[in-house]
N, C-alpha and C. Protein backbone atom coordinates (compact mmCIF):
# COMPACT_ATOMS: atom_id res chain seq x y z
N UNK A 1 89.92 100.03 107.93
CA UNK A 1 90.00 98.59 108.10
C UNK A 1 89.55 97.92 106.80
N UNK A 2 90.70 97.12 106.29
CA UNK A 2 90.01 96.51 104.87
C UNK A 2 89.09 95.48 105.10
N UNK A 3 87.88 95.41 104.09
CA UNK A 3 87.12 94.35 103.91
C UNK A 3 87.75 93.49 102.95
N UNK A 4 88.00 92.08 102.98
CA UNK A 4 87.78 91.73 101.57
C UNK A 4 87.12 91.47 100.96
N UNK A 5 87.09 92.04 99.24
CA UNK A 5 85.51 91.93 98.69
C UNK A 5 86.18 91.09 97.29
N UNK A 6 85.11 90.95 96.08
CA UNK A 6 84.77 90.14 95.22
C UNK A 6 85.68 90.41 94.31
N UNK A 7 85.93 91.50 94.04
CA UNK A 7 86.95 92.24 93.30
C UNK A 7 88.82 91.97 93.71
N UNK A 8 89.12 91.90 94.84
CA UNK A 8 90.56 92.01 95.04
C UNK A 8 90.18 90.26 95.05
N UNK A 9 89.33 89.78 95.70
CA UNK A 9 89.48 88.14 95.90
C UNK A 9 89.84 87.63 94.57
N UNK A 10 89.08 87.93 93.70
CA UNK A 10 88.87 87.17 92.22
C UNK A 10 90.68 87.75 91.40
N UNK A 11 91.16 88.96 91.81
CA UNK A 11 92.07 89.22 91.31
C UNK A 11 93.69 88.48 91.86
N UNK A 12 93.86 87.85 93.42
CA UNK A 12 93.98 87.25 93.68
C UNK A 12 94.30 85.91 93.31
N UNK A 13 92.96 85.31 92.39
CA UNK A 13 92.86 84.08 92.23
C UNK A 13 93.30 84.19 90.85
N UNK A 14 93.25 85.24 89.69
CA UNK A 14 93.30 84.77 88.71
C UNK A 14 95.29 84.98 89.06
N UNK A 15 95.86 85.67 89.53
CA UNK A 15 97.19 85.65 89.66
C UNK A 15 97.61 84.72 90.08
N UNK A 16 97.19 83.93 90.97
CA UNK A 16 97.80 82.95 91.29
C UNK A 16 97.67 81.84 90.52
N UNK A 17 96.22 81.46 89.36
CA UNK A 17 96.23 80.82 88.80
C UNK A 17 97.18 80.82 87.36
N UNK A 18 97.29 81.96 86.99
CA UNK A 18 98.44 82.30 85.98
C UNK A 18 99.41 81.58 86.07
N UNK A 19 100.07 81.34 87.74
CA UNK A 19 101.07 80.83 87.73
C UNK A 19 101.21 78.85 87.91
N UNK A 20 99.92 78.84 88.54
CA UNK A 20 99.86 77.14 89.26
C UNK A 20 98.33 76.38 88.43
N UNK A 21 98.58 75.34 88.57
CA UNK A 21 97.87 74.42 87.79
C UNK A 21 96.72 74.03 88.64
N UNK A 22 96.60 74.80 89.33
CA UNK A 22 95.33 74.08 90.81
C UNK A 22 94.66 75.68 90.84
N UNK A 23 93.19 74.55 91.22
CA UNK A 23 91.80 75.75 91.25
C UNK A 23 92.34 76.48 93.09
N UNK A 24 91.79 77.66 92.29
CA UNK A 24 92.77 78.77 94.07
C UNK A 24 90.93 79.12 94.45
N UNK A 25 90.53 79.52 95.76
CA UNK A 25 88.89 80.18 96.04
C UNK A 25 90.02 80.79 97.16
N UNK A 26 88.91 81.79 97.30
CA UNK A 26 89.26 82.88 98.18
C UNK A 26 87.68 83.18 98.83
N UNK A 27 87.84 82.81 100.34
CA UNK A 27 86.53 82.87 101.05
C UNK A 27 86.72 84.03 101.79
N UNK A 28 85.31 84.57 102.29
CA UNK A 28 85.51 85.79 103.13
C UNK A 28 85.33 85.17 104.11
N UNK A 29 85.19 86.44 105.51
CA UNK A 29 85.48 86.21 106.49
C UNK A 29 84.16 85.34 107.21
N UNK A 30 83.34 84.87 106.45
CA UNK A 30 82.01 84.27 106.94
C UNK A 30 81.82 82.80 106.03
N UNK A 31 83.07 82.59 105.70
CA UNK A 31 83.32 81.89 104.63
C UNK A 31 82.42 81.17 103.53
N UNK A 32 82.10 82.50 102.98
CA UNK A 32 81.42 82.26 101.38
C UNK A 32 82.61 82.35 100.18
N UNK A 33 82.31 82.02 99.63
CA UNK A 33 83.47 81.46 98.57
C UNK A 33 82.88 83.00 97.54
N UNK A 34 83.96 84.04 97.33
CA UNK A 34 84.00 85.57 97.01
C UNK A 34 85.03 85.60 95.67
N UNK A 35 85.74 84.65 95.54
CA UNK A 35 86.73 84.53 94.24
C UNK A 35 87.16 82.67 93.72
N UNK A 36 87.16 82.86 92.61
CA UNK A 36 87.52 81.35 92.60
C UNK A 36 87.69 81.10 90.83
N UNK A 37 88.54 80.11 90.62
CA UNK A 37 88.71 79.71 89.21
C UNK A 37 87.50 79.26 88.69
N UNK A 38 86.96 78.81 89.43
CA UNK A 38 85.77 77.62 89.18
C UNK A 38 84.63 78.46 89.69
N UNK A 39 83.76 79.36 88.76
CA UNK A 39 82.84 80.17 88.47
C UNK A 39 81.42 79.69 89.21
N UNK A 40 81.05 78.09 88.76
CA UNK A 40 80.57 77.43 89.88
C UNK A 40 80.12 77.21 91.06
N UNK A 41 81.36 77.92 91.78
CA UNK A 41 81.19 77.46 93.43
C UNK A 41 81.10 79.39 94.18
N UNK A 42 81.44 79.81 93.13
CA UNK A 42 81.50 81.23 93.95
C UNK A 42 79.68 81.50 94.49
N UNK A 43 79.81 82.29 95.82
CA UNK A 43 78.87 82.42 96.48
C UNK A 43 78.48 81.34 97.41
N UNK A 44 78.82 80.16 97.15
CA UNK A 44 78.48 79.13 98.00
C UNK A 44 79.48 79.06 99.17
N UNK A 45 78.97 78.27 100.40
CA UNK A 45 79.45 78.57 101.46
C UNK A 45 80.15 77.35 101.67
N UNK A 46 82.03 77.78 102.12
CA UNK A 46 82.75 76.56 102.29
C UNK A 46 83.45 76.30 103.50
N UNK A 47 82.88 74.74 103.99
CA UNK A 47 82.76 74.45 105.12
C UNK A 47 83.85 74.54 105.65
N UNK A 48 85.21 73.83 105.06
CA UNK A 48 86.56 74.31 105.01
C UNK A 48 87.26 75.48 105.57
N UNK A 49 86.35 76.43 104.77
CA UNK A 49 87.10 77.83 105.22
C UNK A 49 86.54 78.05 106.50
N UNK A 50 85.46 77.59 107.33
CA UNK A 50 84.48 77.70 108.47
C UNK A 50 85.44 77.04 108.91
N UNK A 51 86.08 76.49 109.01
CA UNK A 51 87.12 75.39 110.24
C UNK A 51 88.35 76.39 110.32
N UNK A 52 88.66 76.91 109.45
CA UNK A 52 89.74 77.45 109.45
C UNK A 52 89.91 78.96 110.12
N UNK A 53 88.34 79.86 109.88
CA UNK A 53 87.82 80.60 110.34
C UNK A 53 87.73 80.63 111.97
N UNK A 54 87.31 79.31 112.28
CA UNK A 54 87.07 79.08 114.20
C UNK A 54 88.02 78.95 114.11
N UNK A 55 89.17 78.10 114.11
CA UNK A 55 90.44 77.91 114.45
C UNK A 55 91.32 78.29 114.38
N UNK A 56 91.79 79.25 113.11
CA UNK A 56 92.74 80.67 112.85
C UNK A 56 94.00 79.56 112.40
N UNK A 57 94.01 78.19 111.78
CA UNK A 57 95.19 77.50 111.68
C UNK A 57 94.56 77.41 110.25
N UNK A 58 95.97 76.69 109.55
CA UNK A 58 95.23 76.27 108.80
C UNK A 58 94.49 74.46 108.56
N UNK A 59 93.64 74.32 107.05
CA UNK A 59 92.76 72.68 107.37
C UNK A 59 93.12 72.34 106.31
N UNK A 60 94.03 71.42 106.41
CA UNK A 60 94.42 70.18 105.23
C UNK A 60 92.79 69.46 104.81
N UNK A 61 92.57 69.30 103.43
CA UNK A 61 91.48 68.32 103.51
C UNK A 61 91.29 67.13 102.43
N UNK A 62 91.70 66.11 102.67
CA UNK A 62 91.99 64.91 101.78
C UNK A 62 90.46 64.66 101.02
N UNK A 63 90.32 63.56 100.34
CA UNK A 63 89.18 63.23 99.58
C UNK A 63 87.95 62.25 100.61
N UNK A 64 88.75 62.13 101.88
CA UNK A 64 87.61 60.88 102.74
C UNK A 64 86.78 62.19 103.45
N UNK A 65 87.61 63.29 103.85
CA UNK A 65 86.93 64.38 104.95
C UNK A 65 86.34 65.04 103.61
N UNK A 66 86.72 65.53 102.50
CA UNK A 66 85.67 65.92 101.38
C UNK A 66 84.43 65.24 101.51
N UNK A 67 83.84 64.55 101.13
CA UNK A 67 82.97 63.31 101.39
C UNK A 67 82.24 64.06 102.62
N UNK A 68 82.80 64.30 103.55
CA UNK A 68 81.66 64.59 104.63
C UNK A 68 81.13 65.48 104.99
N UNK A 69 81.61 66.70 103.91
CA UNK A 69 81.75 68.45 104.76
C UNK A 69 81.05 69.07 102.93
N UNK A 70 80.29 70.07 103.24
CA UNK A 70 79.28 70.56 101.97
C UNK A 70 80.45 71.96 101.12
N UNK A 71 79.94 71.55 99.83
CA UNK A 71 80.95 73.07 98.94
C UNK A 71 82.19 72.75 99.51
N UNK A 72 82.77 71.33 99.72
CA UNK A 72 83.91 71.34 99.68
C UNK A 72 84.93 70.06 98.81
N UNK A 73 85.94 70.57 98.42
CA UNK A 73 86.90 69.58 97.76
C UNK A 73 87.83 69.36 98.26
N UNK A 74 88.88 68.39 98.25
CA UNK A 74 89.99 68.03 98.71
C UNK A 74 91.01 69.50 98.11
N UNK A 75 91.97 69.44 99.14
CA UNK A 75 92.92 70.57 99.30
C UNK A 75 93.25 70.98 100.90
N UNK A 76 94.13 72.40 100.49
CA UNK A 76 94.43 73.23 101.39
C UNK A 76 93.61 74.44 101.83
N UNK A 77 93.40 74.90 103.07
CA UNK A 77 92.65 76.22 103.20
C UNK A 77 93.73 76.98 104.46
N UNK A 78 94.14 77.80 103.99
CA UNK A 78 94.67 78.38 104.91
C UNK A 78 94.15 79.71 105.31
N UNK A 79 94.24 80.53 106.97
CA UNK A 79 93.73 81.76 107.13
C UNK A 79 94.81 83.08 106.27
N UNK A 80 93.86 84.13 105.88
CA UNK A 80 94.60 85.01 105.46
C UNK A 80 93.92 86.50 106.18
N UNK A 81 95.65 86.39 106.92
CA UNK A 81 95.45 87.88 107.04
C UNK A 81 95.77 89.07 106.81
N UNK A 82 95.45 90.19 107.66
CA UNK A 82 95.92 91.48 106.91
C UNK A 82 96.28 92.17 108.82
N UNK A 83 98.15 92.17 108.79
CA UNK A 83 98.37 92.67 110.25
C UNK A 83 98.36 90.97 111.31
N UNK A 84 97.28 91.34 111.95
CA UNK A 84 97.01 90.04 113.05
C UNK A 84 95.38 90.07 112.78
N UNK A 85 94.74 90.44 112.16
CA UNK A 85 93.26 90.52 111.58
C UNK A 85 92.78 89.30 110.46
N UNK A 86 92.69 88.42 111.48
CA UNK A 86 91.50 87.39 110.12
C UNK A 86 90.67 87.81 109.51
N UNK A 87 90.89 88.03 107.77
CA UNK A 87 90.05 89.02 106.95
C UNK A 87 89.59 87.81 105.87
N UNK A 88 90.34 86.12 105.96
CA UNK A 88 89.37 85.62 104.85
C UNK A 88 90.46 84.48 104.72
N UNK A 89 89.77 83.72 103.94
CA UNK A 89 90.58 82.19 103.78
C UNK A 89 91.14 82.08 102.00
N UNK A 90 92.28 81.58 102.34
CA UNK A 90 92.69 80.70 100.74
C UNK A 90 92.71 79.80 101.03
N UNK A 91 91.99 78.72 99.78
CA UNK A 91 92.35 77.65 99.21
C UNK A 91 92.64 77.12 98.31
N UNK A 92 93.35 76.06 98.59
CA UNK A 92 94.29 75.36 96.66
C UNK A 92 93.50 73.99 96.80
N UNK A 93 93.01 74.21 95.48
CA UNK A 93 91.55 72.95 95.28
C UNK A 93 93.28 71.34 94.86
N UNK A 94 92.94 70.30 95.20
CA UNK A 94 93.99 69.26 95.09
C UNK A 94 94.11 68.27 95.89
N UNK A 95 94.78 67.64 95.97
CA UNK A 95 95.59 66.33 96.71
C UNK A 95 96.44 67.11 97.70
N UNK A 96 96.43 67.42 98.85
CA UNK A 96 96.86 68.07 100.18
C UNK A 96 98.54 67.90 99.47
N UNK A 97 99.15 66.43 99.68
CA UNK A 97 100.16 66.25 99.54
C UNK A 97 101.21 67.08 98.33
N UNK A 98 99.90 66.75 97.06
CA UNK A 98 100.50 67.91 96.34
C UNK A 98 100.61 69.33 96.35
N UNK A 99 99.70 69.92 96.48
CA UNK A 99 99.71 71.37 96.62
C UNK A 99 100.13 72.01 97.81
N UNK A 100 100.63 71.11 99.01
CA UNK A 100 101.31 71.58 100.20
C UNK A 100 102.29 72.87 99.86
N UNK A 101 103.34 72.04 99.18
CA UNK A 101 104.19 73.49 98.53
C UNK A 101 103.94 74.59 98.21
N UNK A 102 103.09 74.81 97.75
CA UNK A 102 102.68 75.97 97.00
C UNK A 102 101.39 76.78 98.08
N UNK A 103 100.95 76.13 98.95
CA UNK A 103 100.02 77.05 99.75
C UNK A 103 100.84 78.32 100.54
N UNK A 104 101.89 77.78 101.22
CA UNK A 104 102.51 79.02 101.60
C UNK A 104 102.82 80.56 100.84
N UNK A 105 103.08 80.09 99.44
CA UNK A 105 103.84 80.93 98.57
C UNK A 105 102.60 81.54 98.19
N UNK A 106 101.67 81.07 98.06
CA UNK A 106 99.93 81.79 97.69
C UNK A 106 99.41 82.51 98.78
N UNK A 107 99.49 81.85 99.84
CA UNK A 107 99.24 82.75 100.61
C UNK A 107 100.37 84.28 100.99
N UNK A 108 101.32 84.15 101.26
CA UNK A 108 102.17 85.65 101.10
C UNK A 108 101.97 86.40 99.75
N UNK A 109 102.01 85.75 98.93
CA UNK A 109 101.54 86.45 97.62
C UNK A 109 100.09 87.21 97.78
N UNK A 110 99.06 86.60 98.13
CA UNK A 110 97.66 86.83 98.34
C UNK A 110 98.01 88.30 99.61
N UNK A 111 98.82 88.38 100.54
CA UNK A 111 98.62 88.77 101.62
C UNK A 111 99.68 90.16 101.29
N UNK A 112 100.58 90.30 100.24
CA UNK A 112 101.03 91.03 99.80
C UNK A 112 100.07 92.21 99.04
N UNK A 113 99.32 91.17 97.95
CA UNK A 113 98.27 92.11 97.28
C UNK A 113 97.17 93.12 98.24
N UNK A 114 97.07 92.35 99.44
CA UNK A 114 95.97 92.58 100.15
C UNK A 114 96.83 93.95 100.70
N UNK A 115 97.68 94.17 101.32
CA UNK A 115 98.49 95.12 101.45
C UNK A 115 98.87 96.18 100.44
N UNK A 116 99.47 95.87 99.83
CA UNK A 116 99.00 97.09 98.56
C UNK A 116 97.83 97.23 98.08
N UNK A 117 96.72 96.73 98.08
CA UNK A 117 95.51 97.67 98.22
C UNK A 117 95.01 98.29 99.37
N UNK A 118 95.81 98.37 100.59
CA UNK A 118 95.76 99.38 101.43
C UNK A 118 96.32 100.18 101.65
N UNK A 119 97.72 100.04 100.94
CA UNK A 119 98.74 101.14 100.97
C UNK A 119 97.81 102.22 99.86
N UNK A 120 97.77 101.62 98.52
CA UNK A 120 96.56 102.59 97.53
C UNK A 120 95.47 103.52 98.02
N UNK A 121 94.79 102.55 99.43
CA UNK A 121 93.65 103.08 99.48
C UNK A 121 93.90 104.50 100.51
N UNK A 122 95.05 104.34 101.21
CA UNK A 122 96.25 104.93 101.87
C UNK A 122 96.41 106.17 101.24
N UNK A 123 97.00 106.03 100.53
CA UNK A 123 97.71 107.32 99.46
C UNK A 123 96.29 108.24 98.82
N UNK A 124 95.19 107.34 98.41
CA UNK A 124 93.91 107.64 97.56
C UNK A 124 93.60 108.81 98.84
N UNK A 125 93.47 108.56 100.33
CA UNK A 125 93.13 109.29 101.08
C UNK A 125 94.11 110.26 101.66
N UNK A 126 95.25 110.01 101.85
CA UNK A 126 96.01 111.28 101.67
C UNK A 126 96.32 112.56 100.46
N UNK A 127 95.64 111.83 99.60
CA UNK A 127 95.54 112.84 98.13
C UNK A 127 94.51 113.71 98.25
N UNK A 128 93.59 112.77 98.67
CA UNK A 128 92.01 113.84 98.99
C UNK A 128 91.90 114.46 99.91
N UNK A 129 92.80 114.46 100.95
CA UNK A 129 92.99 115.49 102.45
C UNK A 129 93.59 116.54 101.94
N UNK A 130 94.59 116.18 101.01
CA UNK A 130 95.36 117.59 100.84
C UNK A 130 94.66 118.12 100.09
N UNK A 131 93.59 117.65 98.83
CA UNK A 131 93.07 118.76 98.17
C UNK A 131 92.00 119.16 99.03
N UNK A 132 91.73 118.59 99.91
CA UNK A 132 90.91 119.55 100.79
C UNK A 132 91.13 120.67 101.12
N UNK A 133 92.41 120.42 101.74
CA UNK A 133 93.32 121.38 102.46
C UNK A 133 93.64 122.60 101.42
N UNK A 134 93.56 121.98 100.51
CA UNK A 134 93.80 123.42 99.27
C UNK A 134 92.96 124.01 98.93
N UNK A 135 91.61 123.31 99.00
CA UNK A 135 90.60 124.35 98.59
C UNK A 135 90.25 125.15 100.41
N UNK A 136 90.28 124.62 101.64
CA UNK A 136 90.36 125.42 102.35
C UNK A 136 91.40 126.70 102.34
N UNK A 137 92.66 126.03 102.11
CA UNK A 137 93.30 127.51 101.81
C UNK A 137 93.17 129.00 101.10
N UNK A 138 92.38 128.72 100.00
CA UNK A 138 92.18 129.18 98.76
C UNK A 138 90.77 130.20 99.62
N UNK A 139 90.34 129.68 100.69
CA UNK A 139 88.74 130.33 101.74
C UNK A 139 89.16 131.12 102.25
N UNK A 140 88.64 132.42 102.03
CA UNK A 140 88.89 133.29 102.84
C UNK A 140 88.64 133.68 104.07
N UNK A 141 87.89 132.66 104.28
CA UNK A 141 86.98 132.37 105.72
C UNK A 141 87.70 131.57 106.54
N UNK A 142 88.61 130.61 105.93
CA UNK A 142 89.20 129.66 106.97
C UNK A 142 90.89 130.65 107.47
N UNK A 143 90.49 129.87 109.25
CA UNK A 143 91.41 130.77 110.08
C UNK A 143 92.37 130.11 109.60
N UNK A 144 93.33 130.72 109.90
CA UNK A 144 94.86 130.50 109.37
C UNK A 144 95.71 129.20 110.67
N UNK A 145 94.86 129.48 111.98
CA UNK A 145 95.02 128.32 112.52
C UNK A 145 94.67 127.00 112.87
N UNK A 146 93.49 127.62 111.78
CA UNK A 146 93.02 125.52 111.67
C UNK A 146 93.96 125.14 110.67
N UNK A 147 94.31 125.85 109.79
CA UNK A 147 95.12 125.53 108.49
C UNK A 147 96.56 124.77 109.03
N UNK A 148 97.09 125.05 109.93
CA UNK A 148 98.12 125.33 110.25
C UNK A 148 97.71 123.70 110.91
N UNK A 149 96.87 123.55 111.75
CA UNK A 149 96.53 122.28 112.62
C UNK A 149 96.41 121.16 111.54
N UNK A 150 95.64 121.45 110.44
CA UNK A 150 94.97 120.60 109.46
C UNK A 150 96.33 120.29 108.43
N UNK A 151 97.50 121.19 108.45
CA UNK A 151 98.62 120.61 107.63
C UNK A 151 99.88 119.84 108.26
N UNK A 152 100.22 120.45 109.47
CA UNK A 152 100.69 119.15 110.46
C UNK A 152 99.81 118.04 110.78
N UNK A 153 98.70 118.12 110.73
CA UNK A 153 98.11 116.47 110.48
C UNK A 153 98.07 115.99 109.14
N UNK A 154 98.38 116.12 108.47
CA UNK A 154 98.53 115.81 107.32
C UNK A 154 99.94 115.57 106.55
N UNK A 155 100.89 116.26 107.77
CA UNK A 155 102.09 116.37 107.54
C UNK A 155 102.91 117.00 106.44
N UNK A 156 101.90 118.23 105.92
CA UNK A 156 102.46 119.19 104.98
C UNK A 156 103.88 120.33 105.74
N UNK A 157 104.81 119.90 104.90
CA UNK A 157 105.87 121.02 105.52
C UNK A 157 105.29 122.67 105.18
N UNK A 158 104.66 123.33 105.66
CA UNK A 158 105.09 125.15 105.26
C UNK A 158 106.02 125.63 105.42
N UNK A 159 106.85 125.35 106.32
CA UNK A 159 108.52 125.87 106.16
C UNK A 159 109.74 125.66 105.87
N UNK A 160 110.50 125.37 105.18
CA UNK A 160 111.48 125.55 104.74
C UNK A 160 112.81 126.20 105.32
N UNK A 161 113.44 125.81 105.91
CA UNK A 161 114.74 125.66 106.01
C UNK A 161 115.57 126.73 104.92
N UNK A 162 115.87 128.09 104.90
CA UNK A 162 116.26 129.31 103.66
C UNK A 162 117.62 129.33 104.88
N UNK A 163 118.78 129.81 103.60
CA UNK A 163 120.02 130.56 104.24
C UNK A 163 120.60 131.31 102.58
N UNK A 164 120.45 132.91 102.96
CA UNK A 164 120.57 133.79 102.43
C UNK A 164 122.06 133.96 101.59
N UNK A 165 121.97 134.20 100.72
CA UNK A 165 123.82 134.39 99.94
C UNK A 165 123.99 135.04 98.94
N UNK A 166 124.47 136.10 99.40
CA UNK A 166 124.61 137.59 97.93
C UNK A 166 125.46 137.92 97.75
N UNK A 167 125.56 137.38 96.13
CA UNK A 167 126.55 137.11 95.37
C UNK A 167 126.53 138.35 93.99
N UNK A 168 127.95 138.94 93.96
CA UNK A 168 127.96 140.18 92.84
C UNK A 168 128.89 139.52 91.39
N UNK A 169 127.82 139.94 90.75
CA UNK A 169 128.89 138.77 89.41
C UNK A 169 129.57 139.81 88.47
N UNK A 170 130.08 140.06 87.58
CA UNK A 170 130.87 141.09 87.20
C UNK A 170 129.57 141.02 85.52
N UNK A 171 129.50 142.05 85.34
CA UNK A 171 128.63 142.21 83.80
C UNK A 171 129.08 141.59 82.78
N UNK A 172 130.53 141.51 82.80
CA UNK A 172 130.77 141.17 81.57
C UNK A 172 130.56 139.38 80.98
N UNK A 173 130.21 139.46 79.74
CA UNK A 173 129.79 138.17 78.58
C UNK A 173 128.24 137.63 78.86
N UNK A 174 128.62 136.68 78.56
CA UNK A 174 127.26 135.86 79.17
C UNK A 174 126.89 135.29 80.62
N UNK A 175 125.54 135.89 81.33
CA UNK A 175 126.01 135.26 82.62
C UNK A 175 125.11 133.98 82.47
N UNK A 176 124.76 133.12 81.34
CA UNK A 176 123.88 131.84 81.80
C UNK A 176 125.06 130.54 82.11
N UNK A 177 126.17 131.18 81.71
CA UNK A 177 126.83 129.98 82.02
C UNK A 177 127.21 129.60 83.30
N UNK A 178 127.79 131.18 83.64
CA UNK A 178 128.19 131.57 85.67
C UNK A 178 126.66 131.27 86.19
N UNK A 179 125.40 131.54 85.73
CA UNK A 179 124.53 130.80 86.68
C UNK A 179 124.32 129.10 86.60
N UNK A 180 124.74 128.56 85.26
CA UNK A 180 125.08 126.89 85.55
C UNK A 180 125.92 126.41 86.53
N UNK A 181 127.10 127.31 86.05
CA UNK A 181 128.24 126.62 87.11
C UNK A 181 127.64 127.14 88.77
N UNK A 182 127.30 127.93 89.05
CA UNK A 182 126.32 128.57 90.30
C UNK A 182 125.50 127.14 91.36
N UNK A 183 124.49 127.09 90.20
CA UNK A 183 123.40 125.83 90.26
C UNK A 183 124.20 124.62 90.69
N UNK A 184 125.10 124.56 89.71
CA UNK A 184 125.89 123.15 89.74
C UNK A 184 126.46 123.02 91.07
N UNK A 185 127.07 124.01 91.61
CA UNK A 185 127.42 124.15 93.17
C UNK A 185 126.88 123.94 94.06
N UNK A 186 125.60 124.60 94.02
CA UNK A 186 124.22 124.62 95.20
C UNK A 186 123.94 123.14 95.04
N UNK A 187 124.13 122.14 94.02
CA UNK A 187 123.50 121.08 93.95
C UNK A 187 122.53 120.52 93.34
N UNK A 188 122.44 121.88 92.14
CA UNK A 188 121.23 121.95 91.02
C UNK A 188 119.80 122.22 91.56
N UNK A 189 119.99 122.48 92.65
CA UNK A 189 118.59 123.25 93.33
C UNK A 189 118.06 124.31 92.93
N UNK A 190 118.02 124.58 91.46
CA UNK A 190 117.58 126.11 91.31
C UNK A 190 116.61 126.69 91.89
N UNK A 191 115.16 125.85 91.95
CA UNK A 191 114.06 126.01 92.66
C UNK A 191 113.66 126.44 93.69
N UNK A 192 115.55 126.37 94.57
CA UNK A 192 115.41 127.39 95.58
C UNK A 192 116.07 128.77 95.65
N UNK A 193 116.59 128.98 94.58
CA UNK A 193 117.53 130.20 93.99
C UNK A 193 116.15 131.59 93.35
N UNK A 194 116.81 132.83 94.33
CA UNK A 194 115.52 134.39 94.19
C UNK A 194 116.37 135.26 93.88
């Protein structure tokens, strides 16, 4: 289950700021302000993202409701999630009216990244199962049927699909060429050619 932390938030914000002219914060799920253009406000707690947090919608917030609510500026805050999981809020620091446009497109962008760092963290842990799995193999101690359990969960193929074909080639010239044209047939699979 991803957390979001200080690191993907702030990375987040500087991408989106690359592209748009408005301060982006990225609150967590307790809404403390965890990424932000404005160096300032990070760590402080925004009331904004707390509305948006109880309510799971998102909170337009003009300059009169600024005024009344703490660590907060006029803008957009919308929820961001990961799946159907409220994991944290964006906001586009601005004039509601203006930056309307662009909150949607920050947020799928934001919610994209957030996803590929789980697909990563994904793969990071299927890399380290299998070298598990290899140094168990390599044990002379481990039964051959946990192995067997531990690589269908992991979804390692051990078998292979073989169909046998013996073929007599005549001696004469060179045979690297009759084994190109060979290869070239099979489909350039040499890797499965004994």
């Amino acid at each position: 289950m991803l957390e979001l932390d200080s690191t993907l938030a702030q990375h987040i914000v500087d991408r989106a700021m690359a592209i748009l002219p408005h301060n982006i914060n990225v609150m967590d799920a307790q809404g403390m302000i965890i990424g932000s253009g404005d160096p300032s406000r990070l760590h402080t707690r925004h009331e904004g993202a707390q509305l948006v947090l109880a309510n799971r919608r998102v909170v337009e917030i003009d300059a009169q409701a600024a005024a009344c609510l703490r660590g907060v500026k006029p803008g957009v805050n919308l929820p961001l999630l990961h799946g159907e999981r409220l994991i944290g809020v964006l906001g586009i620091t601005g004039d509601p009216e203006l930056v309307r446009p662009y909150a949607e497109l920050v947020r799928m962008a934001a919610e994209m990244l957030v996803e590929h760092r789980v697909l990563q963290a994904e793969r990071h842990w299927q890399r380290h199962q299998q070298e598990a799995w290899l140094r168990q193999l390599l044990d002379p101690q481990q039964s051959l049927a946990s192995l067997e359990v531990e690589a269908e969960r992991l979804a390692l193929q051990l078998a292979w699909p073989r169909q046998m074909c013996l073929l007599r080639l005549s001696e004469e010239g060179d045979p690297l060429p009759r084994q190109a044209r060979l290869l070239a047939a099979l489909g350039g699979k040499g890797e499965h050619l004994v």
